[in-house]
N, C-alpha and C. Protein backbone atom coordinates (compact mmCIF):
# COMPACT_ATOMS: atom_id res chain seq x y z
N UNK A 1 19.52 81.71 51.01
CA UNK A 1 18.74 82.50 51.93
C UNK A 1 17.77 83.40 51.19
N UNK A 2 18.58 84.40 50.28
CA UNK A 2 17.56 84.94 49.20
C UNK A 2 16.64 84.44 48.72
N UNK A 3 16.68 82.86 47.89
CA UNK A 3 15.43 82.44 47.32
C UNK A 3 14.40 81.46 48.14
N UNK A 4 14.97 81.06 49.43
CA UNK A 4 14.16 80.83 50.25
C UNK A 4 12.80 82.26 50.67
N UNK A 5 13.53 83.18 50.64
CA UNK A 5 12.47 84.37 51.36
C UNK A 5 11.86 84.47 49.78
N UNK A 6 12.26 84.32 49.04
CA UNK A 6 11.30 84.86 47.43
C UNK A 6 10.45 83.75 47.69
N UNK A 7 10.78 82.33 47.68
CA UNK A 7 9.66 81.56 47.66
C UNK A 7 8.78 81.28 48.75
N UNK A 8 9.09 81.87 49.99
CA UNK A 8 8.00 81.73 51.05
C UNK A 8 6.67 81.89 50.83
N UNK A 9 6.41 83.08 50.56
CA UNK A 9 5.33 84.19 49.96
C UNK A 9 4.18 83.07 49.40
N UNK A 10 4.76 82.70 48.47
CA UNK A 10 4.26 82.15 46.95
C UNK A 10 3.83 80.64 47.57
N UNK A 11 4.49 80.18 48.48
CA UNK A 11 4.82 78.89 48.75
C UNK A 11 3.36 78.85 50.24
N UNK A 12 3.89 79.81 51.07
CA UNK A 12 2.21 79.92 51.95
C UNK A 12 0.94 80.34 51.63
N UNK A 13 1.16 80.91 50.53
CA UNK A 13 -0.25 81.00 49.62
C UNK A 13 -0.85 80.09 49.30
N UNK A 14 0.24 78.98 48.28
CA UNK A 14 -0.21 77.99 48.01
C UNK A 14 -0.96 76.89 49.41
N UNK A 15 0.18 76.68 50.18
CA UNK A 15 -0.26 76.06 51.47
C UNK A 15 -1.51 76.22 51.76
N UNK A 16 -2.00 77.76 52.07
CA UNK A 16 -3.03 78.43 52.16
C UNK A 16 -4.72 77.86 51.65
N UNK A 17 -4.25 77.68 50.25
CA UNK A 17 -5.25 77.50 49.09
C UNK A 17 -5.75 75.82 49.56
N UNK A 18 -4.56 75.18 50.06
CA UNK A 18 -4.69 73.84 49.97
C UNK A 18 -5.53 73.30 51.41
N UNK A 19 -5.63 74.18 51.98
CA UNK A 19 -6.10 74.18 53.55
C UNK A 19 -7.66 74.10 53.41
N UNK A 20 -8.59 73.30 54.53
CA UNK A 20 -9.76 73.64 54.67
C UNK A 20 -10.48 75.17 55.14
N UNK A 21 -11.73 75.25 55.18
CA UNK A 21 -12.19 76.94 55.39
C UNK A 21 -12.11 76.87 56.81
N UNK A 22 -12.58 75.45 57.69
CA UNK A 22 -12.47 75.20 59.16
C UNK A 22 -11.09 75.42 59.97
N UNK A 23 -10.06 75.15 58.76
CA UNK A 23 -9.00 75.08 59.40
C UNK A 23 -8.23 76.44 59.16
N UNK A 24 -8.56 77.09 57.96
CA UNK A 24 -7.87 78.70 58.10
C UNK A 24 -8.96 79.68 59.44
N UNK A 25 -9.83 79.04 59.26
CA UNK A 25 -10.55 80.00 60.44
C UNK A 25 -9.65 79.78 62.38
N UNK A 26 -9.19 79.06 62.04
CA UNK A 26 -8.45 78.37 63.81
C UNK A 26 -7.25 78.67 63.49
N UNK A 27 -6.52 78.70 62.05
CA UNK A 27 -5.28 79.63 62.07
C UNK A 27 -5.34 80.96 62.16
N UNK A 28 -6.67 81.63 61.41
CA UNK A 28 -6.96 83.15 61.50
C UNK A 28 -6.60 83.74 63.42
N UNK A 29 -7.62 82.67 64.22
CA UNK A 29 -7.76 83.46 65.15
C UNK A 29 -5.85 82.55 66.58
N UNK A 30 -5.72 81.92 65.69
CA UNK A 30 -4.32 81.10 66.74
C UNK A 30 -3.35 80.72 66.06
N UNK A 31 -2.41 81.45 65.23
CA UNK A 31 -1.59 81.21 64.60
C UNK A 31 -0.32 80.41 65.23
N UNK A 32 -0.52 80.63 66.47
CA UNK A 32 0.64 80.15 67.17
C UNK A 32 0.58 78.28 67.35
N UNK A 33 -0.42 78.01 67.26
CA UNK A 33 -0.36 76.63 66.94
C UNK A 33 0.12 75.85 65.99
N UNK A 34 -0.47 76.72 64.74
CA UNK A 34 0.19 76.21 63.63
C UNK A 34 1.35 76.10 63.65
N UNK A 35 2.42 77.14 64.32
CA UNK A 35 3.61 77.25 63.99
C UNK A 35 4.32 76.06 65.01
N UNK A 36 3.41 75.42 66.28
CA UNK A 36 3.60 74.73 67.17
C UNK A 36 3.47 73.22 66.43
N UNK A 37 2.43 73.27 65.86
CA UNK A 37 2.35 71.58 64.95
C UNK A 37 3.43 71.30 63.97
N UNK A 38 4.02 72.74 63.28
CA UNK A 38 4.70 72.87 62.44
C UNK A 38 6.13 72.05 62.84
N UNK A 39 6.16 72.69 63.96
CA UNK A 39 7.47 72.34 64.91
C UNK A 39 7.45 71.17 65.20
N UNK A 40 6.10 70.56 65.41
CA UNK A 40 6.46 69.09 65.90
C UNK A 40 6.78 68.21 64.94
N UNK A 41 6.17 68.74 63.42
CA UNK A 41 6.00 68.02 62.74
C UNK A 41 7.97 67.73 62.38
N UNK A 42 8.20 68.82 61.95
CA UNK A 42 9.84 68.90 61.75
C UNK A 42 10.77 68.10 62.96
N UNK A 43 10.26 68.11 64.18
CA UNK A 43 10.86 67.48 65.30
C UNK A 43 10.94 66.21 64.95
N UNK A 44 9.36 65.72 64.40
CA UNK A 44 9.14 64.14 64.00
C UNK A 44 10.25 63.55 63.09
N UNK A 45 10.11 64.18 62.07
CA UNK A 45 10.96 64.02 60.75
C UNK A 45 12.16 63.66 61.04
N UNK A 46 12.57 64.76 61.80
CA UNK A 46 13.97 65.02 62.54
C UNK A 46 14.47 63.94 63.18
N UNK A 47 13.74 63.33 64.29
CA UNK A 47 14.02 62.12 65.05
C UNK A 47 14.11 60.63 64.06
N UNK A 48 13.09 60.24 63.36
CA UNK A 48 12.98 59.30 62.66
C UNK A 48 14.22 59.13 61.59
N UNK A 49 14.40 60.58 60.92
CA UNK A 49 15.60 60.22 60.75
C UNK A 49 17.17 59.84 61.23
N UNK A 50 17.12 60.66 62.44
CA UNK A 50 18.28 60.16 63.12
C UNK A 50 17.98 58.94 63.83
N UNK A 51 16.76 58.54 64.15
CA UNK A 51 16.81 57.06 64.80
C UNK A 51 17.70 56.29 63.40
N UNK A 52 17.30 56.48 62.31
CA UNK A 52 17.58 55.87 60.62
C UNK A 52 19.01 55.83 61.00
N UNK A 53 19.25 56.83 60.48
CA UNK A 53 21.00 56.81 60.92
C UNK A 53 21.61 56.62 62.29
N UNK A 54 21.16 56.12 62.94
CA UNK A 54 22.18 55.51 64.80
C UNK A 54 21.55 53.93 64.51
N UNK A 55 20.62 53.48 63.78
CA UNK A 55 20.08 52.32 63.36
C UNK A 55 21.36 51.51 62.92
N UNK A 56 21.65 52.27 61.17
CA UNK A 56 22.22 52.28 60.02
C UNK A 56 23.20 52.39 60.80
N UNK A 57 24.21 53.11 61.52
CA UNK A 57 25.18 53.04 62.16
C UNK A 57 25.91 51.93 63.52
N UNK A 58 24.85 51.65 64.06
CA UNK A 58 25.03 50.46 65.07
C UNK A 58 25.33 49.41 64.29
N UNK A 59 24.64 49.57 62.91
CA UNK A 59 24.54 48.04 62.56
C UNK A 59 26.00 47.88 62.04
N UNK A 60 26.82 48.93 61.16
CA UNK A 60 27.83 48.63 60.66
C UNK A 60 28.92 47.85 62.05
N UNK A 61 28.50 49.20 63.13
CA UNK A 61 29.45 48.81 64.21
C UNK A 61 29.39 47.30 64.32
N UNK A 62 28.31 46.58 64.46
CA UNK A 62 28.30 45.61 64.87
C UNK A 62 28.71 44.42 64.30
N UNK A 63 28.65 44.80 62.47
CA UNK A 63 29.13 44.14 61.77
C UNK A 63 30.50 43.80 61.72
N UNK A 64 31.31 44.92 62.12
CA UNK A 64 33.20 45.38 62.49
C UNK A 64 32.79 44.81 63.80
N UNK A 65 32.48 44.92 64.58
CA UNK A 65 32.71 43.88 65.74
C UNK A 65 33.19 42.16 65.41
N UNK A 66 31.73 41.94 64.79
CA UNK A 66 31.72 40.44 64.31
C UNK A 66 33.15 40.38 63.86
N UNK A 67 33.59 41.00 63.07
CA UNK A 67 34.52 40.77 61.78
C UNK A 67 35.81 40.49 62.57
N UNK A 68 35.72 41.42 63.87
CA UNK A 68 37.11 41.36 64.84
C UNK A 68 36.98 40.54 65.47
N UNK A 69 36.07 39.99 65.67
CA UNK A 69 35.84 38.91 66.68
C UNK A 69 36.74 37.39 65.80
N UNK A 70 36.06 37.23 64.78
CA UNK A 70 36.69 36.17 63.98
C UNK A 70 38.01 36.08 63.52
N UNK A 71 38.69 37.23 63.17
CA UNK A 71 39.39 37.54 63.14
C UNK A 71 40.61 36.83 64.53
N UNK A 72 40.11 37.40 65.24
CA UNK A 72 40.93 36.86 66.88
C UNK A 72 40.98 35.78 67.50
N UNK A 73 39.57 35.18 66.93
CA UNK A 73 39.11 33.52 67.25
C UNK A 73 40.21 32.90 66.33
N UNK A 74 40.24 33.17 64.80
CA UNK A 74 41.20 32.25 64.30
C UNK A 74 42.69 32.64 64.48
N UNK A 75 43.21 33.50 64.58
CA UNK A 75 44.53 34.15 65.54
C UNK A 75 44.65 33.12 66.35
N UNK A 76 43.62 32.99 67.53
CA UNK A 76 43.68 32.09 68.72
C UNK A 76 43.72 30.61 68.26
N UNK A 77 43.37 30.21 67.30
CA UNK A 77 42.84 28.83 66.86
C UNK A 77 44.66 28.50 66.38
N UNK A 78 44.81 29.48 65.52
CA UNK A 78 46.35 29.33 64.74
C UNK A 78 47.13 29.52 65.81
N UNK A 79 47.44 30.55 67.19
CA UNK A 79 48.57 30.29 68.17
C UNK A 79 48.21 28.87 68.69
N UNK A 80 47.21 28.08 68.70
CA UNK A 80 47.16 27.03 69.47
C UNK A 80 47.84 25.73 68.76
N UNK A 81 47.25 26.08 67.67
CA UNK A 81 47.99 24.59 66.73
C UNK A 81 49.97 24.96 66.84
N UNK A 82 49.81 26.34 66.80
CA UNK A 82 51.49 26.18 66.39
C UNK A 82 51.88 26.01 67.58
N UNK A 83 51.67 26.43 68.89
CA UNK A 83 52.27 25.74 70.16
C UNK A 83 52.19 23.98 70.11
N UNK A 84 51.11 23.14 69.98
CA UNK A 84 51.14 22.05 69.29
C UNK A 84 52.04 21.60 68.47
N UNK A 85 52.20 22.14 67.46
CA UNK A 85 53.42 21.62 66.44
C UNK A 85 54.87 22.05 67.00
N UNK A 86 54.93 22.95 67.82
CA UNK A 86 56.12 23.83 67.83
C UNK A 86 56.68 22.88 69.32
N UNK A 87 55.55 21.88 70.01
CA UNK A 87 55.73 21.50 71.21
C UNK A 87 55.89 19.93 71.07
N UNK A 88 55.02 19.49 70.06
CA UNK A 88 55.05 17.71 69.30
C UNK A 88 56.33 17.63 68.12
N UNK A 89 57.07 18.85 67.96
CA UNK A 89 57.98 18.51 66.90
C UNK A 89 59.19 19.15 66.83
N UNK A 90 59.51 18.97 68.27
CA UNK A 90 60.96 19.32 68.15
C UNK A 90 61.77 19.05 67.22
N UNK A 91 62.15 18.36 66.12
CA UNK A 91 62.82 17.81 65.34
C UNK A 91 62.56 18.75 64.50
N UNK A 92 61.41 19.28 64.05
CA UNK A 92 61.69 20.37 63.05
C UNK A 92 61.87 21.78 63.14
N UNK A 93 61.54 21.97 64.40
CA UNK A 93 61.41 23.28 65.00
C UNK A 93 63.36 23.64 65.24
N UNK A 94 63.55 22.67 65.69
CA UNK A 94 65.31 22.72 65.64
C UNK A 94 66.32 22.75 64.84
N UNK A 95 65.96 22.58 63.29
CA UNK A 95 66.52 22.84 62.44
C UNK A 95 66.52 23.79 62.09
N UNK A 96 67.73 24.59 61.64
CA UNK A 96 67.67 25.84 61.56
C UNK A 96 67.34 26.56 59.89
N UNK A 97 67.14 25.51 58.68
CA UNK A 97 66.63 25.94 57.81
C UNK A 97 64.86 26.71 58.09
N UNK A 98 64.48 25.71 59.08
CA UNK A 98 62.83 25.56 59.02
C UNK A 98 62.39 27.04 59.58
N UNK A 99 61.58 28.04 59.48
CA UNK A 99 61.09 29.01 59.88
C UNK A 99 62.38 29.82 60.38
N UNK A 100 63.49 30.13 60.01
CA UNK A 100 64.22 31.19 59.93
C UNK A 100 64.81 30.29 61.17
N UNK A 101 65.21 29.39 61.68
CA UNK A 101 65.92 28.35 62.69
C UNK A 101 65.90 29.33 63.97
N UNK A 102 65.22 28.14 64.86
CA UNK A 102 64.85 28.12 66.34
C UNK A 102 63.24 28.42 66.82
N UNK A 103 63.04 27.63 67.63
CA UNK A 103 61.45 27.91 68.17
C UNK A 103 60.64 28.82 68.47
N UNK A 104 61.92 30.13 68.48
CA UNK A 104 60.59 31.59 68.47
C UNK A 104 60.78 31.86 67.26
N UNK A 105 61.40 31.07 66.36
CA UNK A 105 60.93 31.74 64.79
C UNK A 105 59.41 31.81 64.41
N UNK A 106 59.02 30.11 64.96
CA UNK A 106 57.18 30.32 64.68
C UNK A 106 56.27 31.10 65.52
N UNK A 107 56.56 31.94 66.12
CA UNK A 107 56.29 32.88 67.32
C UNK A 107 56.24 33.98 66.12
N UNK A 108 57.43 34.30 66.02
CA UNK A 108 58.13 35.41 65.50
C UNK A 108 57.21 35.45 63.60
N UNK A 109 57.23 34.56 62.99
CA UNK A 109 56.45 34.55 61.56
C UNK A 109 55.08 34.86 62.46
N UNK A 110 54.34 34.30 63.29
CA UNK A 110 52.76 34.58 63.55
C UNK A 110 52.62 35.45 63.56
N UNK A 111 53.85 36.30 64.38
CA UNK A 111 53.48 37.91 64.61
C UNK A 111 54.04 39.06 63.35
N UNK A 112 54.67 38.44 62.91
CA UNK A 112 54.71 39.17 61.29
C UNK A 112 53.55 39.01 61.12
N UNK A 113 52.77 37.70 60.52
CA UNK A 113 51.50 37.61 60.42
C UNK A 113 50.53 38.51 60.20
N UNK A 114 50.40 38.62 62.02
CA UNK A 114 49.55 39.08 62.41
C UNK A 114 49.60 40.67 62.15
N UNK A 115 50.94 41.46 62.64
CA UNK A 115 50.85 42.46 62.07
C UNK A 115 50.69 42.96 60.93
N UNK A 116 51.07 42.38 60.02
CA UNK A 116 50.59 42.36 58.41
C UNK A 116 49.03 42.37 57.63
N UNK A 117 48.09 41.46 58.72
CA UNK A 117 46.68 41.49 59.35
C UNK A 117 46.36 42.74 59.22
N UNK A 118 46.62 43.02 60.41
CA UNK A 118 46.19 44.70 61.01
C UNK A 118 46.46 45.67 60.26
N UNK A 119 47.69 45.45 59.45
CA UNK A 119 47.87 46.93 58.69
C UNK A 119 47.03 46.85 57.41
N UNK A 120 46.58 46.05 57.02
CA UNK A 120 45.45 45.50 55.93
C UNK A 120 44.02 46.50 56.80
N UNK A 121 44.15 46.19 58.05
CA UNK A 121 42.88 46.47 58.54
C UNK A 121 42.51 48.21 58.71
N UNK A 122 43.63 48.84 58.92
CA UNK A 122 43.94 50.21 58.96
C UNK A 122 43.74 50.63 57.94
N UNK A 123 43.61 50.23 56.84
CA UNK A 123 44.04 50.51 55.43
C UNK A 123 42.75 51.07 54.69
């Protein structure tokens, strides 16, 4: 705060110097404009950058969308085959060495699986 007010001084002088004679004469007599363009100008800045960042930000979202999306598609792709196998192969599904023995074992490993998935995803 301190060396902001030390360098004002020094800093609108310069501004000053850098200005046309047409244009200190329309600040001489309407200062209040300047301080009005000033404002817009900072408003501008202001917006463009936050458009930047909700840009930069949608996009990640959208990228974690995608990512969940595939994610769930092959989930869905893998419950389908194992109802398939788990439904064309009784013979192995009934042995009780095979997937910890009985038919919600392959139920039961997907959803280990899957939860094992997710906590990767939390992570």
């Amino acid at each position: 705060g301190v060396a902001a007010g030390l360098c004002f001084c020094p800093g609108a002088l310069a501004l000053r110097s850098l200005l046309a004679e047409t244009t200190r004469e329309v600040l001489k007599d309407d200062m209040t404009q300047f301080t009005q363009n000033a404002f817009a100008v900072a408003s501008l800045l202001f917006g463009l950058l936050l458009g930047e960042t909700l840009s930069m930000l949608l996009q990640r979202q959208d990228r974690l969308y995608r990512a969940v999306y595939r994610e769930v598609s092959e989930a869905r792709a893998l419950l389908e085959q194992l109802s398939l196998l788990g439904g064309g192969r009784q013979g192995l599904v009934d042995v009780p060495s095979a997937c910890n023995g009985g038919s919600d074992a392959l139920l039961d490993n997907l959803e280990a699986y899957l939860l094992q998935d997710l906590k990767q995803i939390g992570q």
